[in-house]
Protein backbone atom coordinates (compact mmCIF):
# COMPACT_ATOMS: atom_id res chain seq x y z
CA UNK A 1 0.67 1.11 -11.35
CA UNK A 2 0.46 0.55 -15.04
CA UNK A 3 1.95 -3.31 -14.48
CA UNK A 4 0.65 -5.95 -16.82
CA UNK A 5 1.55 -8.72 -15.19
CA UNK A 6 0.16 -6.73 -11.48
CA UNK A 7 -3.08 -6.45 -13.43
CA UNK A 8 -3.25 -10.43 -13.81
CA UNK A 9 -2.60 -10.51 -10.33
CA UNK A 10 -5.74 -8.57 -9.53
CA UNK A 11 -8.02 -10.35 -11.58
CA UNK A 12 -8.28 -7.50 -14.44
CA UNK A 13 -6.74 -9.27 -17.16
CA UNK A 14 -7.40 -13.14 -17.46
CA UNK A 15 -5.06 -15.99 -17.72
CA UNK A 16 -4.84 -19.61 -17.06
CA UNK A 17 -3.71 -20.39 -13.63
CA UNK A 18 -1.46 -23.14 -13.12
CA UNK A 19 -0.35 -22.01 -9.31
CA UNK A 20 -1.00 -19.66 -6.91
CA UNK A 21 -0.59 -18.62 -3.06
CA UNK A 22 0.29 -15.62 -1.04
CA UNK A 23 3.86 -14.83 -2.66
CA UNK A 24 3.53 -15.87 -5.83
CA UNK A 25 1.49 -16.56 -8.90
CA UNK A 26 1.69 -19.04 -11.92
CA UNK A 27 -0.05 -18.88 -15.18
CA UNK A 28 0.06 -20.49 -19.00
CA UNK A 29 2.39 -18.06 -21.40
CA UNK A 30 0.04 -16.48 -24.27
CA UNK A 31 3.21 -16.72 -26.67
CA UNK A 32 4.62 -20.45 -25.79
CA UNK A 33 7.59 -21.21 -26.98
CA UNK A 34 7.63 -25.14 -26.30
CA UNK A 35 4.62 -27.58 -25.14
CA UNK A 36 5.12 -26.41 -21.61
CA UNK A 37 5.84 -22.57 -20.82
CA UNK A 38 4.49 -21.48 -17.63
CA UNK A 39 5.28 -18.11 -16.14
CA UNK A 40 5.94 -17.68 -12.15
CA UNK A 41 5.94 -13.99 -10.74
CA UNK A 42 6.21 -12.49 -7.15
CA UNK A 43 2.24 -10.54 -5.83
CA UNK A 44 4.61 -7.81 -4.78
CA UNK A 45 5.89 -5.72 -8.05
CA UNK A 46 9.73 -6.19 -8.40
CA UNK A 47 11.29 -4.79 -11.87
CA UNK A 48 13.78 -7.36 -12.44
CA UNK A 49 16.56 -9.86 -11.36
CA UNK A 50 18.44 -6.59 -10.53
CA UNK A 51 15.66 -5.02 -7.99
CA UNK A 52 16.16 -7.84 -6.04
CA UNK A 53 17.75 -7.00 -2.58
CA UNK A 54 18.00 -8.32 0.85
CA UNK A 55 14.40 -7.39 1.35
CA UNK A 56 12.59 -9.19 -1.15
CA UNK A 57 14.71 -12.00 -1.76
CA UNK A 58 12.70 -14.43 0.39
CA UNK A 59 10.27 -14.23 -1.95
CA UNK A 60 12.44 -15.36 -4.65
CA UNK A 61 13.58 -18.16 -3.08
CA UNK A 62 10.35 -18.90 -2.53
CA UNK A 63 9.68 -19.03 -5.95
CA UNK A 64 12.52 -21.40 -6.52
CA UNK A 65 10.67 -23.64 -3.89
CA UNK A 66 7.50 -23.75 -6.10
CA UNK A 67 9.25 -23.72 -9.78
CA UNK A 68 10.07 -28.05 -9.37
CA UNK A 69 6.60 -28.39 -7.86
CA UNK A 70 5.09 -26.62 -11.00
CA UNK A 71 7.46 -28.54 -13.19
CA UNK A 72 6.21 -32.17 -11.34
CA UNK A 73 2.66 -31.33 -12.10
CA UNK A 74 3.35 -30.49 -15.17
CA UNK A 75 5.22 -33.31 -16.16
CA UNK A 76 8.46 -31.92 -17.19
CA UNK A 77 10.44 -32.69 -13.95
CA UNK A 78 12.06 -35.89 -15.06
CA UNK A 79 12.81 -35.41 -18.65
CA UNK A 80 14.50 -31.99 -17.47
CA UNK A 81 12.81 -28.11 -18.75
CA UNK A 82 14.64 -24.59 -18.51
CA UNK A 83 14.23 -21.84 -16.13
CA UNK A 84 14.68 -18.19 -17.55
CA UNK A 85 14.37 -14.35 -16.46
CA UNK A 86 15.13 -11.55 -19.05
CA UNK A 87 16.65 -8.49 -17.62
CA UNK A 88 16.05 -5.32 -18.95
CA UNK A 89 15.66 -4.16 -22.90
CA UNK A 90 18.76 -6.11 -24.08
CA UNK A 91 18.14 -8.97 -22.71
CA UNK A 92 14.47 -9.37 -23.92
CA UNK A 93 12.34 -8.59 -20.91
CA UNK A 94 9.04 -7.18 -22.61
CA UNK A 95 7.37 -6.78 -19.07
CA UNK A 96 8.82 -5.27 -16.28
CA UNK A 97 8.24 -6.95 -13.44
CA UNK A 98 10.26 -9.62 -12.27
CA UNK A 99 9.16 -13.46 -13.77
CA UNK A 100 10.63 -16.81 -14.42
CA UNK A 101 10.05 -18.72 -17.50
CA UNK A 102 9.43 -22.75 -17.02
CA UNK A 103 10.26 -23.90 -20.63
CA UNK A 104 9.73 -27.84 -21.54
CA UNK A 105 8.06 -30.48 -23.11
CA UNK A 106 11.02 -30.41 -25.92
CA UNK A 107 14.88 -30.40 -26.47
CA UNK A 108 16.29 -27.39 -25.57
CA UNK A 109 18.87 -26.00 -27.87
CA UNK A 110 22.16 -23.86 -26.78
CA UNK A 111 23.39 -21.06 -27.07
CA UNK A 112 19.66 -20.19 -26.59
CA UNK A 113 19.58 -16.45 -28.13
């Protein structure tokens, strides 16, 4: 598979590992768009927030398990940080395969886009 984000998985492309364990891996954003932006994505390729089905979800969730731990260690827990997925071309997801966005270390603004 041609997957960016399964080659950083493998080992083939670097990045900066902020977590990691069987289901799921965490790593510094090359583009950051506030002091903190960490990226969490599943080992196991899923496209998007609309791949995900009854038999992957567990995953996800687990995910959501590890996104406050990552946020704690990073600092960010208290003051409060955002959590985001694009989905598909419209909505600004440049890789396909399925990742979270932990945004914070500033004010957020809103709308965001």
């Amino acid at each position: 598979m041609d997957c960016l984000f399964c080659k950083i998985i493998a080992g083939e492309i670097p990045s900066t590992k902020v977590y990691e364990d069987d289901l799921c891996y965490a790593f510094r954003d090359i583009a950051p768009q506030g002091p903190t932006h960490v990226l969490v994505i599943p080992k196991e390729h899923i496209q998007s927030v609309n791949a995900i089905n009854s038999s992957n979800s567990s995953v996800v969730a687990h995910i959501f398990e590890v996104i406050p731990e990552i946020a704690k260690a990073e600092g960010i827990a208290e003051e409060g940080y955002r959590v985001v997925s694009n989905i598909g071309e419209r909505g600004q997801q440049t890789v396909p395969h399925l990742h979270f966005h932990i945004i914070g270390g500033r004010d957020m603004t809103w709308p965001p886009g």
